[in-house]
N, C-alpha and C. Protein backbone atom coordinates (compact mmCIF):
# COMPACT_ATOMS: atom_id res chain seq x y z
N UNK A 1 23.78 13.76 -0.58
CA UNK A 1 23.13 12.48 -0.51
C UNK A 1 21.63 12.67 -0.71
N UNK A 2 21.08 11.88 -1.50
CA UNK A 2 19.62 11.97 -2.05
C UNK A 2 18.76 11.21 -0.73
N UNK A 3 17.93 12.26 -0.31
CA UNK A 3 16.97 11.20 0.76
C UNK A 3 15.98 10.40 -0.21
N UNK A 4 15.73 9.23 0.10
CA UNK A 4 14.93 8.18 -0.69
C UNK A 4 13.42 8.77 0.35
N UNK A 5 12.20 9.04 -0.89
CA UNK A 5 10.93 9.47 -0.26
C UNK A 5 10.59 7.61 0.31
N UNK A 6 9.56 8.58 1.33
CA UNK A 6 8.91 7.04 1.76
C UNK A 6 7.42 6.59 1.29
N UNK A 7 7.57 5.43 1.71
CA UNK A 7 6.24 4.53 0.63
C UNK A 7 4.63 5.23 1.50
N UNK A 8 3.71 5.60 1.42
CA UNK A 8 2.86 6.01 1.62
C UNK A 8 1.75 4.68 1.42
N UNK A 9 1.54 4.43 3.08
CA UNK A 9 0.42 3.27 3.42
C UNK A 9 -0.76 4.06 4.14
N UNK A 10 -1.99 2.92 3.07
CA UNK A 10 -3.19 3.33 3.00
C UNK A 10 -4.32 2.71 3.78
N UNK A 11 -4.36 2.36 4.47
CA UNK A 11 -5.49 1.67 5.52
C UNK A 11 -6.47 0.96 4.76
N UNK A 12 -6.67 -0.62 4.64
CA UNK A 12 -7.55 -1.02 3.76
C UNK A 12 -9.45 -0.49 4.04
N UNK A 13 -10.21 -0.59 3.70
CA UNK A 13 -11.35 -0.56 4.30
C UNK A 13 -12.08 -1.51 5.18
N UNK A 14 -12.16 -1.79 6.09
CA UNK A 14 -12.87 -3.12 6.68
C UNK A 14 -13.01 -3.11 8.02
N UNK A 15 -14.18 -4.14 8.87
CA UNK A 15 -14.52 -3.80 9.93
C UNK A 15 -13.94 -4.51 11.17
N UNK A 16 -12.98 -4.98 10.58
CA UNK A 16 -11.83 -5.93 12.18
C UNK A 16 -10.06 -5.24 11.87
N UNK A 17 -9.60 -5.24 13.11
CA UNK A 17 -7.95 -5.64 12.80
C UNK A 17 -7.72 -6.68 13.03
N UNK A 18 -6.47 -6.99 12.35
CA UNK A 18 -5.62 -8.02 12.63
C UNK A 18 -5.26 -7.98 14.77
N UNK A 19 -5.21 -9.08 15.12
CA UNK A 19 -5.10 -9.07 16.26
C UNK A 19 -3.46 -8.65 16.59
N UNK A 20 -3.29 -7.52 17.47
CA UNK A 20 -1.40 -7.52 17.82
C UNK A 20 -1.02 -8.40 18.70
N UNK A 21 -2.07 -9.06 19.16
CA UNK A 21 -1.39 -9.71 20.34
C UNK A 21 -1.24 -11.14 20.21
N UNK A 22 -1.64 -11.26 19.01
CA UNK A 22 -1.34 -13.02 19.18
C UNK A 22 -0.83 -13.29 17.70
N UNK A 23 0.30 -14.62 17.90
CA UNK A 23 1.36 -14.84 16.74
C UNK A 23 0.49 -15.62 16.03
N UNK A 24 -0.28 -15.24 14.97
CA UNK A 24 -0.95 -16.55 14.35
C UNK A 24 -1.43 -16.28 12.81
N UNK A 25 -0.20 -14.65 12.43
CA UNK A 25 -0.09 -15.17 10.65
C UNK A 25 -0.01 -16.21 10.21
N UNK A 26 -0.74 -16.89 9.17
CA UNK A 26 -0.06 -17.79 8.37
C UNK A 26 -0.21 -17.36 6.79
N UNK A 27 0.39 -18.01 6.14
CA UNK A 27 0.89 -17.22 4.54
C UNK A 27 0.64 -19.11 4.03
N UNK A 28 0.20 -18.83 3.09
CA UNK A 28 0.04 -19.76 1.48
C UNK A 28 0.17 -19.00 0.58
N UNK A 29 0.99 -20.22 -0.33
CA UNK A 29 1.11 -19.62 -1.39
C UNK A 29 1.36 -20.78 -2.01
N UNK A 30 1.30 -20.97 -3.84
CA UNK A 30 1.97 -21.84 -4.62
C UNK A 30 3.22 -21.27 -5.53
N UNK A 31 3.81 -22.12 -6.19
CA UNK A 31 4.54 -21.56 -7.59
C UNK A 31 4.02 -22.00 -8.88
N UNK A 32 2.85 -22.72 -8.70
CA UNK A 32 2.72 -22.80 -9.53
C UNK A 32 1.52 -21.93 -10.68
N UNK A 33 2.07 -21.60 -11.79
CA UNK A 33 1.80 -20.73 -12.34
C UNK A 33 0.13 -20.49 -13.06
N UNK A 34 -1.03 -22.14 -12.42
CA UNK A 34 -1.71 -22.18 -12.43
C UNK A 34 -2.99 -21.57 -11.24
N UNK A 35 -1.73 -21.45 -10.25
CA UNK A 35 -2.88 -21.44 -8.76
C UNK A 35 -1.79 -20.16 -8.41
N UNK A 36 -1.98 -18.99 -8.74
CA UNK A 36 -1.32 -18.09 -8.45
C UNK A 36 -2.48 -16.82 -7.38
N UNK A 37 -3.44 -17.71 -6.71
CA UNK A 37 -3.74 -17.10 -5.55
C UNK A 37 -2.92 -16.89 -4.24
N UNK A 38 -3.19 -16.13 -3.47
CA UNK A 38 -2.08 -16.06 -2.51
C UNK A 38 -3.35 -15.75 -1.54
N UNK A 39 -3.35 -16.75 0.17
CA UNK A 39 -4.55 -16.43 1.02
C UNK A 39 -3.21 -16.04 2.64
N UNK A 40 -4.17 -15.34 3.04
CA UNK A 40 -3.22 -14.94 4.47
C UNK A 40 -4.07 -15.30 5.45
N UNK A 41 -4.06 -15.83 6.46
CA UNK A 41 -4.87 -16.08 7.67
C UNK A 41 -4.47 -15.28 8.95
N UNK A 42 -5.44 -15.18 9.88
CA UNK A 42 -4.73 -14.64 10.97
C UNK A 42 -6.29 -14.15 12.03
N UNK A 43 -6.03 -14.04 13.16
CA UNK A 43 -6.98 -13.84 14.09
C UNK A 43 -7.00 -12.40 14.35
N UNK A 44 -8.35 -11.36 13.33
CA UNK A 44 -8.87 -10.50 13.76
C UNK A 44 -9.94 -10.44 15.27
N UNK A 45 -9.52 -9.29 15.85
CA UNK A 45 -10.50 -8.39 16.25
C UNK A 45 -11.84 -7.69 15.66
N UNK A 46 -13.23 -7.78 16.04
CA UNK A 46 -14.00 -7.11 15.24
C UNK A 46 -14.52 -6.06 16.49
N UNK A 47 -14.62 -5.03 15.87
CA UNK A 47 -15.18 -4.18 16.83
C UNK A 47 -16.78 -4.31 17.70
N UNK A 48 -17.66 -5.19 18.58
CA UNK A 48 -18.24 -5.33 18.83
C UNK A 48 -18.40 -3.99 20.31
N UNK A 49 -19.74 -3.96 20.13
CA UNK A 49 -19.73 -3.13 21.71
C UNK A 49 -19.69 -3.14 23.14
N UNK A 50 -20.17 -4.64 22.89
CA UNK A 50 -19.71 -5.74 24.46
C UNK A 50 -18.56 -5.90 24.22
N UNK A 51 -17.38 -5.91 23.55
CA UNK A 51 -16.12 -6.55 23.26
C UNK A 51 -15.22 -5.71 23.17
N UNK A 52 -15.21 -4.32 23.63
CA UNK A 52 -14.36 -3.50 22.99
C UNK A 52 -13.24 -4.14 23.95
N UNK A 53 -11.48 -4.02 23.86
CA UNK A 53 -10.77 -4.17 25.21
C UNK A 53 -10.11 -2.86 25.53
N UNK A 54 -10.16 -3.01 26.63
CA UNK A 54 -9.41 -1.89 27.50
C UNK A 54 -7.95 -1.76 27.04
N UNK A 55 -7.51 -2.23 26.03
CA UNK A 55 -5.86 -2.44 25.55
C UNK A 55 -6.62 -3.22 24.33
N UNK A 56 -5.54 -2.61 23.18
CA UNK A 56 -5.78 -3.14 22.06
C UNK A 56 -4.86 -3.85 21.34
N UNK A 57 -3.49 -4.27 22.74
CA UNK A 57 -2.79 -4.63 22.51
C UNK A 57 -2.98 -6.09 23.43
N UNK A 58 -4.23 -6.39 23.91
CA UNK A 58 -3.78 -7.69 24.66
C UNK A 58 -5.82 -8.38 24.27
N UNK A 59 -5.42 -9.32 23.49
CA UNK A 59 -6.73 -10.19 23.42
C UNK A 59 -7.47 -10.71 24.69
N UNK A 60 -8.66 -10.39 24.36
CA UNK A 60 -9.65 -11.17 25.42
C UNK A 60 -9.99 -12.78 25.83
N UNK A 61 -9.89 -12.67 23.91
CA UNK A 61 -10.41 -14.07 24.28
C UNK A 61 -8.89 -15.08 24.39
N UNK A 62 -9.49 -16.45 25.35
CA UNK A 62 -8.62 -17.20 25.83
C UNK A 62 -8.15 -18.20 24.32
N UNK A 63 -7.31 -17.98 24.43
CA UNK A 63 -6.68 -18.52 22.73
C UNK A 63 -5.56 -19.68 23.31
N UNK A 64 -5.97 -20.69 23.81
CA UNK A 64 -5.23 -21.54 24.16
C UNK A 64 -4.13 -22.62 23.09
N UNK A 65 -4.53 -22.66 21.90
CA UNK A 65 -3.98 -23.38 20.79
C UNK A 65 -4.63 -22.63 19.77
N UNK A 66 -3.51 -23.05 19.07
CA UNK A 66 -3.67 -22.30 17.29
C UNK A 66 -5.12 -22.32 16.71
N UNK A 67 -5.56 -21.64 16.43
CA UNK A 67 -7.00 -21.24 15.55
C UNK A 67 -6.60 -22.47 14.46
N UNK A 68 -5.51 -22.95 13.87
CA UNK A 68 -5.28 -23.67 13.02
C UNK A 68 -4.93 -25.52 13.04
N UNK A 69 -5.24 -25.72 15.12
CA UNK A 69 -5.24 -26.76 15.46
C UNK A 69 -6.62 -27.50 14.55
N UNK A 70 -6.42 -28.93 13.82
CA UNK A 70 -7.63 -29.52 13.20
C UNK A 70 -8.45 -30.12 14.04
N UNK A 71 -8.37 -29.92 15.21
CA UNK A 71 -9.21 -30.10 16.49
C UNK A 71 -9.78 -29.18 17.22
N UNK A 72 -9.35 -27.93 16.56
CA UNK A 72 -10.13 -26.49 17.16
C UNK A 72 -11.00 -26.61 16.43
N UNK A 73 -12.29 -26.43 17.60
CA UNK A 73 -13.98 -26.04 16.45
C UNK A 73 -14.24 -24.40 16.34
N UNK A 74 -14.44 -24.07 15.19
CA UNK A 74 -14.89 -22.46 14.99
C UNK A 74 -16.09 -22.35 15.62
N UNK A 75 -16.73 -21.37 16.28
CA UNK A 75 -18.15 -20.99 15.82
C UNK A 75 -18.47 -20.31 15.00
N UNK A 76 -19.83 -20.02 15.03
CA UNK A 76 -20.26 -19.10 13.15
C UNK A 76 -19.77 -17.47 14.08
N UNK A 77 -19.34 -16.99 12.42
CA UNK A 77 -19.10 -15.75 12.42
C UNK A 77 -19.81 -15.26 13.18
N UNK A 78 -19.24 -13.84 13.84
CA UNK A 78 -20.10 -12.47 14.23
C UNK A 78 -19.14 -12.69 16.14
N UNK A 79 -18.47 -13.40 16.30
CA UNK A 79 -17.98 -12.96 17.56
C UNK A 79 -16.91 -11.64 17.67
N UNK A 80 -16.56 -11.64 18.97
CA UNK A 80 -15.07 -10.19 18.95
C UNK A 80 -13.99 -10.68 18.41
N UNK A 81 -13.48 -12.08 18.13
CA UNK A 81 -12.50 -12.47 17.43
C UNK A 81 -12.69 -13.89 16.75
N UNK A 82 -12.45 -13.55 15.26
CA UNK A 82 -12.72 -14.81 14.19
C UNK A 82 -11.38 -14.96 13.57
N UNK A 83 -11.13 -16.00 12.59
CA UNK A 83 -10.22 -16.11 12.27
C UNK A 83 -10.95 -15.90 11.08
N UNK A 84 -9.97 -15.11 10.15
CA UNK A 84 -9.94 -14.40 9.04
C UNK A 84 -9.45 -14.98 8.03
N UNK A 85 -9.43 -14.45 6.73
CA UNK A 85 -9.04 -15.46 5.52
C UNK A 85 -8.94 -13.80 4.18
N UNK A 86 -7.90 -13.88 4.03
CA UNK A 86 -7.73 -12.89 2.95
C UNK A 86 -7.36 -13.61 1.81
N UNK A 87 -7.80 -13.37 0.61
CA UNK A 87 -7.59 -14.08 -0.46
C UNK A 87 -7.06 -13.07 -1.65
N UNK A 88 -5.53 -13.15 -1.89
CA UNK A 88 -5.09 -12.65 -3.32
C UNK A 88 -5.64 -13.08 -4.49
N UNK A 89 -6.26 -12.08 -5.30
CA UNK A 89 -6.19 -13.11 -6.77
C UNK A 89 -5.07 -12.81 -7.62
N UNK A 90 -4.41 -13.58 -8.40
CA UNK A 90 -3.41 -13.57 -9.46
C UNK A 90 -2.28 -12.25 -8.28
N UNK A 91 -1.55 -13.35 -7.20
CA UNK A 91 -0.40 -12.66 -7.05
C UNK A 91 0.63 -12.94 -7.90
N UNK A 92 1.27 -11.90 -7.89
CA UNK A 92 2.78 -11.77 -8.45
C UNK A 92 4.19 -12.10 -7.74
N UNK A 93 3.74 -10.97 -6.50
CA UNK A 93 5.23 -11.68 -5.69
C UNK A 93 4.79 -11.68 -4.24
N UNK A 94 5.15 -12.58 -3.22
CA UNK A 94 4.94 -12.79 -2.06
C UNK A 94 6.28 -13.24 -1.47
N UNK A 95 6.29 -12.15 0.10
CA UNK A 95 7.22 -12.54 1.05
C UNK A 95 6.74 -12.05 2.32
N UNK A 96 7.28 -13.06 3.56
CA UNK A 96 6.65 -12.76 4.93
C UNK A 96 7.96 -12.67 5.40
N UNK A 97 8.65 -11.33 6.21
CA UNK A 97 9.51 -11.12 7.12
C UNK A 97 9.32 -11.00 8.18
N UNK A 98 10.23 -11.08 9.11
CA UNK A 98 10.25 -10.62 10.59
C UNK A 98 9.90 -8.93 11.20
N UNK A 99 9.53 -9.12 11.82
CA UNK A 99 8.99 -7.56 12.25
C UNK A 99 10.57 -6.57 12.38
N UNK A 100 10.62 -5.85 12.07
CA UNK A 100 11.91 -4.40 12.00
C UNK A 100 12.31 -4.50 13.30
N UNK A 101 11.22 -4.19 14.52
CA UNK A 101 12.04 -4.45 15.94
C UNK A 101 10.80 -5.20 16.89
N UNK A 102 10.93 -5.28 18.35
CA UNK A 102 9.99 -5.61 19.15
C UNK A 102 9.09 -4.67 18.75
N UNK A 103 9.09 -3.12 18.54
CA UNK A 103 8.08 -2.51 18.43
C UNK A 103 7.03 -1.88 17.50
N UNK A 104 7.94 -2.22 16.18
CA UNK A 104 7.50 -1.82 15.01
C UNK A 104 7.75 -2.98 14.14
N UNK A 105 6.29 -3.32 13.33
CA UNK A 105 6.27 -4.23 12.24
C UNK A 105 7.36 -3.95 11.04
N UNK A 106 7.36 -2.63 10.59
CA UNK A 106 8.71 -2.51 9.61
C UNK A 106 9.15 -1.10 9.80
N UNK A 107 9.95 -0.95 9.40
CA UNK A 107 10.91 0.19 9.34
C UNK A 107 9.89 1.60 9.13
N UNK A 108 9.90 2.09 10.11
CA UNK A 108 9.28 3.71 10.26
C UNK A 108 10.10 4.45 9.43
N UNK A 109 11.10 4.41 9.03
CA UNK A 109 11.81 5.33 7.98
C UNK A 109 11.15 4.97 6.37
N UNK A 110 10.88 3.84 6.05
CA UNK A 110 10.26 3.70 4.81
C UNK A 110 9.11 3.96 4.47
N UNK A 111 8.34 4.07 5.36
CA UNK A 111 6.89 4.42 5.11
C UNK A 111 6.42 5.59 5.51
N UNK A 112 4.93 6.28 5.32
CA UNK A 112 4.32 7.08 5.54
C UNK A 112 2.89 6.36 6.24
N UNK A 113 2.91 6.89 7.41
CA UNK A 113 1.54 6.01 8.19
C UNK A 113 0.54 7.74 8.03
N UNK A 114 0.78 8.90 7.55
CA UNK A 114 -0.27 9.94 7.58
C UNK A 114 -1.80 9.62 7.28
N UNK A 115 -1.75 8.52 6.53
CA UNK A 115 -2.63 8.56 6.08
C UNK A 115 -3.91 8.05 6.80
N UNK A 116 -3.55 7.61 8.23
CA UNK A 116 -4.18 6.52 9.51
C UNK A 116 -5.15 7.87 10.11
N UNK A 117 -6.46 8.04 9.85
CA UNK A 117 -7.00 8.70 10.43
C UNK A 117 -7.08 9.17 11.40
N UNK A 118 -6.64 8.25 12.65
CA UNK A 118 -6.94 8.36 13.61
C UNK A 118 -5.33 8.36 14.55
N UNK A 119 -4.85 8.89 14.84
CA UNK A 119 -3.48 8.51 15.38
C UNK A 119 -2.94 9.31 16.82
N UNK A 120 -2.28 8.92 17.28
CA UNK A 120 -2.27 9.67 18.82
C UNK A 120 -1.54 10.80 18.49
N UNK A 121 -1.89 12.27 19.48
CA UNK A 121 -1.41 13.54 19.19
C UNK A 121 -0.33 13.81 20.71
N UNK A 122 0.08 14.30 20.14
CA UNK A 122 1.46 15.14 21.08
C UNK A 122 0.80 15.37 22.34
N UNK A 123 0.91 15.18 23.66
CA UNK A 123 0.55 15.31 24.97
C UNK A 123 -1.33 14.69 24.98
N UNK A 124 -1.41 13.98 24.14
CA UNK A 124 -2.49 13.45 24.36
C UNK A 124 -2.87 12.10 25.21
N UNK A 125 -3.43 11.81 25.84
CA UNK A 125 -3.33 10.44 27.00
C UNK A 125 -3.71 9.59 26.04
N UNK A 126 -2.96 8.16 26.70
CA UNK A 126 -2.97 6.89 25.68
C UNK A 126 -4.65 6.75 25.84
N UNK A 127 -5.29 6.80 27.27
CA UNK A 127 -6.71 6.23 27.38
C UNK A 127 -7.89 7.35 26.39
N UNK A 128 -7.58 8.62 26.13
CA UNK A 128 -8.19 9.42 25.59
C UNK A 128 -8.16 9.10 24.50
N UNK A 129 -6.85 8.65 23.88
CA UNK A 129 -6.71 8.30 22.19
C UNK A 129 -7.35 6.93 21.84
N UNK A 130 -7.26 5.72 22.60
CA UNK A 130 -8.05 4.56 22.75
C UNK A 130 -9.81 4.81 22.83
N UNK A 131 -10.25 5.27 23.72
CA UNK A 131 -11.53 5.84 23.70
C UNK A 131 -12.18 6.51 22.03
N UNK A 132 -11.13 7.64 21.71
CA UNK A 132 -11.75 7.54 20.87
C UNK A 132 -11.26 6.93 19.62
N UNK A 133 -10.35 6.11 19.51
CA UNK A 133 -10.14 5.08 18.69
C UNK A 133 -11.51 4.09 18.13
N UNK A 134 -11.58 3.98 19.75
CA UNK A 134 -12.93 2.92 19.53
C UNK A 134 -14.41 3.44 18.97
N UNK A 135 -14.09 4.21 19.31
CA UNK A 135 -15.40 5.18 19.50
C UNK A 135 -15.64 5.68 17.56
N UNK A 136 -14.51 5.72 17.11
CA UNK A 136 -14.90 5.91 15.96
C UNK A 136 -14.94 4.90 15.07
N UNK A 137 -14.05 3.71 15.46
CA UNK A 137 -14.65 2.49 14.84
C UNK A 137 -15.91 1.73 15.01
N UNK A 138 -16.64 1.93 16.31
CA UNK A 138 -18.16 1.16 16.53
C UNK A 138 -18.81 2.61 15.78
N UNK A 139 -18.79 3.53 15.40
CA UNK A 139 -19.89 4.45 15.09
C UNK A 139 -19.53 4.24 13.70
N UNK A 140 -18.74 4.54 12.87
CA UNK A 140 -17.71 3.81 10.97
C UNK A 140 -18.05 2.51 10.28
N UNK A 141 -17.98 1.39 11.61
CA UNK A 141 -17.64 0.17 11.50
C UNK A 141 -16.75 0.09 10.77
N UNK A 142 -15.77 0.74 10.60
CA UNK A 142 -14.49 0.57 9.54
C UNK A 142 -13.85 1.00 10.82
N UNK A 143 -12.65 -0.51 10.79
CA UNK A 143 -11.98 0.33 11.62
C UNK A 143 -10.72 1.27 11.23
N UNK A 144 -9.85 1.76 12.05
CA UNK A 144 -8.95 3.36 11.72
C UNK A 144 -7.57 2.83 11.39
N UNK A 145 -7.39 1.36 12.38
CA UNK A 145 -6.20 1.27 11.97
C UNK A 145 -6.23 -0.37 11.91
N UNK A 146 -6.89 -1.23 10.82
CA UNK A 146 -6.71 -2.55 10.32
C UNK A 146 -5.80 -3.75 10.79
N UNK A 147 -4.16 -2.97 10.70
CA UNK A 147 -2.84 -3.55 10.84
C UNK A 147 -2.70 -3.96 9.21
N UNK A 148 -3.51 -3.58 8.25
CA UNK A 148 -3.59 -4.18 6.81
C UNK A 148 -3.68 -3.06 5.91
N UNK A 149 -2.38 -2.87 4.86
CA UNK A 149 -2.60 -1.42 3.76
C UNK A 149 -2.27 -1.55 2.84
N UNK A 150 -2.67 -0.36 1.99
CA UNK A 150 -1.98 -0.76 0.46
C UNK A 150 -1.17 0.33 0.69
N UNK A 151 0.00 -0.08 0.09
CA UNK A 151 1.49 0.79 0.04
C UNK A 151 1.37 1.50 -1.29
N UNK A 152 1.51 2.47 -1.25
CA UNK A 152 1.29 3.56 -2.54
C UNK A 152 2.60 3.83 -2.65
N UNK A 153 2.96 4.46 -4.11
CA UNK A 153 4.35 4.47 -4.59
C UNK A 153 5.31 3.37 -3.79
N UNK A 154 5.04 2.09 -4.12
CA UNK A 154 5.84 1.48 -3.62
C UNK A 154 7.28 1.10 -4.47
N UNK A 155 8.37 0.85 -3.78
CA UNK A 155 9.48 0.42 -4.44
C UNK A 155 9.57 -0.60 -4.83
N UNK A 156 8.77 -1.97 -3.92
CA UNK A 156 9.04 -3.16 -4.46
C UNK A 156 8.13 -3.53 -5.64
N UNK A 157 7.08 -2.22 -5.64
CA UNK A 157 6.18 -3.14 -6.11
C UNK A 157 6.89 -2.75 -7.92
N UNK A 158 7.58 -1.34 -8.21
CA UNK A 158 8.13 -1.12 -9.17
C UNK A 158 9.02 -2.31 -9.36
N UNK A 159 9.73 -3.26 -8.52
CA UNK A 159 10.79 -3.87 -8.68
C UNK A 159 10.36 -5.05 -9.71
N UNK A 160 8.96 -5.62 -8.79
CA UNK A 160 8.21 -7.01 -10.07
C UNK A 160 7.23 -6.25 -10.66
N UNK A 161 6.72 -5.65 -10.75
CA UNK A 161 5.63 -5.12 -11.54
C UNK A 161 5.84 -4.16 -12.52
N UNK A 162 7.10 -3.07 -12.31
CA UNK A 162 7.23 -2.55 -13.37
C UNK A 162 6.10 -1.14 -12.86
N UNK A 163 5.50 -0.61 -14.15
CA UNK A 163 4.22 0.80 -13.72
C UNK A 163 3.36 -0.08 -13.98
N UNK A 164 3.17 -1.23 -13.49
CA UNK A 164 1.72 -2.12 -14.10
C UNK A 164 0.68 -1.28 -13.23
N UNK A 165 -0.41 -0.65 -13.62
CA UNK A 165 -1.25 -0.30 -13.07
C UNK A 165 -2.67 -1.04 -12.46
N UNK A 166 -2.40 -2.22 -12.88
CA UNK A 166 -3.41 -3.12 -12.50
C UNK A 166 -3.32 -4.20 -10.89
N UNK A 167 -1.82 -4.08 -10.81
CA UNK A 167 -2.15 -4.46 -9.51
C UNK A 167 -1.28 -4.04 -8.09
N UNK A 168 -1.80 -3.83 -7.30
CA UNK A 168 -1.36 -3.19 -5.59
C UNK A 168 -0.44 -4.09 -4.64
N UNK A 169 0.37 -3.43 -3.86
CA UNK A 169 1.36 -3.71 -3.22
C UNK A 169 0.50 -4.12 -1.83
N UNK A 170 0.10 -4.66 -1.04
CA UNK A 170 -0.49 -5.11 0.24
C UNK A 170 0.36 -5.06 1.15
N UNK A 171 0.46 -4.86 2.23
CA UNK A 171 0.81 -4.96 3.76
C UNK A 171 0.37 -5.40 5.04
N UNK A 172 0.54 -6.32 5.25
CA UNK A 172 -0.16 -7.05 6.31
C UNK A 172 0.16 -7.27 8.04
N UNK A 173 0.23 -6.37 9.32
CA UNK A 173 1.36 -6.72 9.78
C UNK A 173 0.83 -7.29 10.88
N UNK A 174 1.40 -8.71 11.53
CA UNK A 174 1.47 -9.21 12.45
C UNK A 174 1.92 -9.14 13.86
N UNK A 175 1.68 -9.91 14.82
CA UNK A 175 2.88 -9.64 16.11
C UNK A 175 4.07 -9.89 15.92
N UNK A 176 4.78 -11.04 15.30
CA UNK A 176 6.10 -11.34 14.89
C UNK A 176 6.17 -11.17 13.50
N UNK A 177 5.95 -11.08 12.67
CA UNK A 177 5.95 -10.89 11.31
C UNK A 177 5.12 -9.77 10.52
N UNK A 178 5.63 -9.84 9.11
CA UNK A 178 4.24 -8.83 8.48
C UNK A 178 5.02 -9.52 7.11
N UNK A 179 3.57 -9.69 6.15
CA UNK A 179 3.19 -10.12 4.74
C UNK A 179 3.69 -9.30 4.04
N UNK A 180 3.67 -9.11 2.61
CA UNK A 180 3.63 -8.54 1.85
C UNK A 180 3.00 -8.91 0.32
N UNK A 181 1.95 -8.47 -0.26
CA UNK A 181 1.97 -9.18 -1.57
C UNK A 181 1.53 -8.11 -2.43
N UNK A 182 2.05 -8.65 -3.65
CA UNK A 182 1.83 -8.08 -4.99
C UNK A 182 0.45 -8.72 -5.27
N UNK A 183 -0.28 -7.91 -5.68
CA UNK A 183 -1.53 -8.84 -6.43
C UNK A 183 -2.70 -8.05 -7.16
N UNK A 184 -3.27 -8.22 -7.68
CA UNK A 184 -4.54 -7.72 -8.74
C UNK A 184 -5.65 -7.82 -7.97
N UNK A 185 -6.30 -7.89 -6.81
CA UNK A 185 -6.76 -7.27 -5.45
C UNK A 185 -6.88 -8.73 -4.88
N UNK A 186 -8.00 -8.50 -3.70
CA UNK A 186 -8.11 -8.91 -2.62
C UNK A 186 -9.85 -9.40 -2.05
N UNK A 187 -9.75 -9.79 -1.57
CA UNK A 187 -11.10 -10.36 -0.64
C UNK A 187 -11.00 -10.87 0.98
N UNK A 188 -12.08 -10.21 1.32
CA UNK A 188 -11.56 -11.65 3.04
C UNK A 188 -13.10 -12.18 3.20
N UNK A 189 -13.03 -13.20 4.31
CA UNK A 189 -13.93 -13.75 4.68
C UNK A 189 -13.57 -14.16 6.16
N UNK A 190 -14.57 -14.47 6.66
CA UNK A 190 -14.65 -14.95 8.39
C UNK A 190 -14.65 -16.71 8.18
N UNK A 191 -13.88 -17.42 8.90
CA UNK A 191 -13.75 -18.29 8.93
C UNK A 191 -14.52 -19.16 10.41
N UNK A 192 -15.26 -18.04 10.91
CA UNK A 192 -15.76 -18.83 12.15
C UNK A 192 -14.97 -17.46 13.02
N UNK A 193 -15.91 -18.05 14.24
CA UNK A 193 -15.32 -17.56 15.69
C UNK A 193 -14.82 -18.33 17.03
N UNK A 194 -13.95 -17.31 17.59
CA UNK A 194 -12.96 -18.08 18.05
C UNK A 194 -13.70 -18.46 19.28
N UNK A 195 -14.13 -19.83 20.23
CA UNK A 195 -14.17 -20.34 21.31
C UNK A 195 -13.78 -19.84 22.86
């Protein structure tokens, strides 16, 4: 039996993650073959130095209703958590699934996470690996681990794209869900901060 290699994910460059602790992907998209942008939303973390949390699994700030209520007011950028705005240009293919289990966004057998700079070591304490988690994202300002990658040798992306070399497989992963898009790159922007 042939083992199938796994997809090798690349940590985008940028200075927030996606938040794990709160459900608030949202995905757009059109079909139509004029507006073939694809934008993802969702409530990053930015690494601030007053803001770091003691768990990077549980948000600070009080997030009482959707960032996407039309009665929530943003403030201007630069807080510990904004709502974010990633923008595809000219996607190809887009789909948002359910996370693989409670604990993993997708299947640990398909991928390669080596490439995460920063990752916890064998008998190492969770608070030691957090410390310097942080520690190397406020000194980088990039942070180590986004929750956002480009999937190298990907399968799906051979599936619509063919060897097109012009455009990248994305990975996006959420608390209940994670993105996926085909597209000819990317941009984000801060949409405000969260209240």
């Amino acid at each position: 039996m042939k083992v199938r290699q796994k997809q090798l994910v690349v940590p985008v460059r940028v200075p927030w993650m996606i938040d794990p602790a709160t459900p608030c992907l949202r995905l757009s998209a059109s079909e139509s073959a004029t507006d073939s942008a694809v934008e993802v939303k969702f409530i990053a973390h930015f690494a601030l130095e007053s803001s770091m949390p003691h768990d990077l699994g549980h948000t600070e700030a009080a997030i009482s209703c959707s960032p996407y209520d039309s009665n929530k007011k943003l403030g201007p950028a630069g807080g510990p958590y904004q709502l974010v705005r990633v923008r595809f240009a000219q996607g190809i293919a887009v789909r948002m699934l359910p996370n693989h289990s409670d604990d993993e966004a997708v299947d640990l057998d398909e991928y390669d996470f080596s490439k995460l700079s920063h990752q916890i070591q064998r008998g190492q304490q969770i608070e030691d690996w957090l410390r310097d988690f942080q520690n190397e994202w406020l000194h980088s300002g990039i942070c180590p681990n986004p929750k956002m990658y480009e999937v190298k040798d990907s399968f799906w992306l051979r599936e619509v794209a063919g060897e097109s070399k012009e455009v990248g497989h994305y990975l996006l992963c959420g608390h209940d869900a994670h993105v996926e898009v085909v597209a000819k790159d990317w941009e984000w922007a801060s949409e405000g901060s969260l209240r």
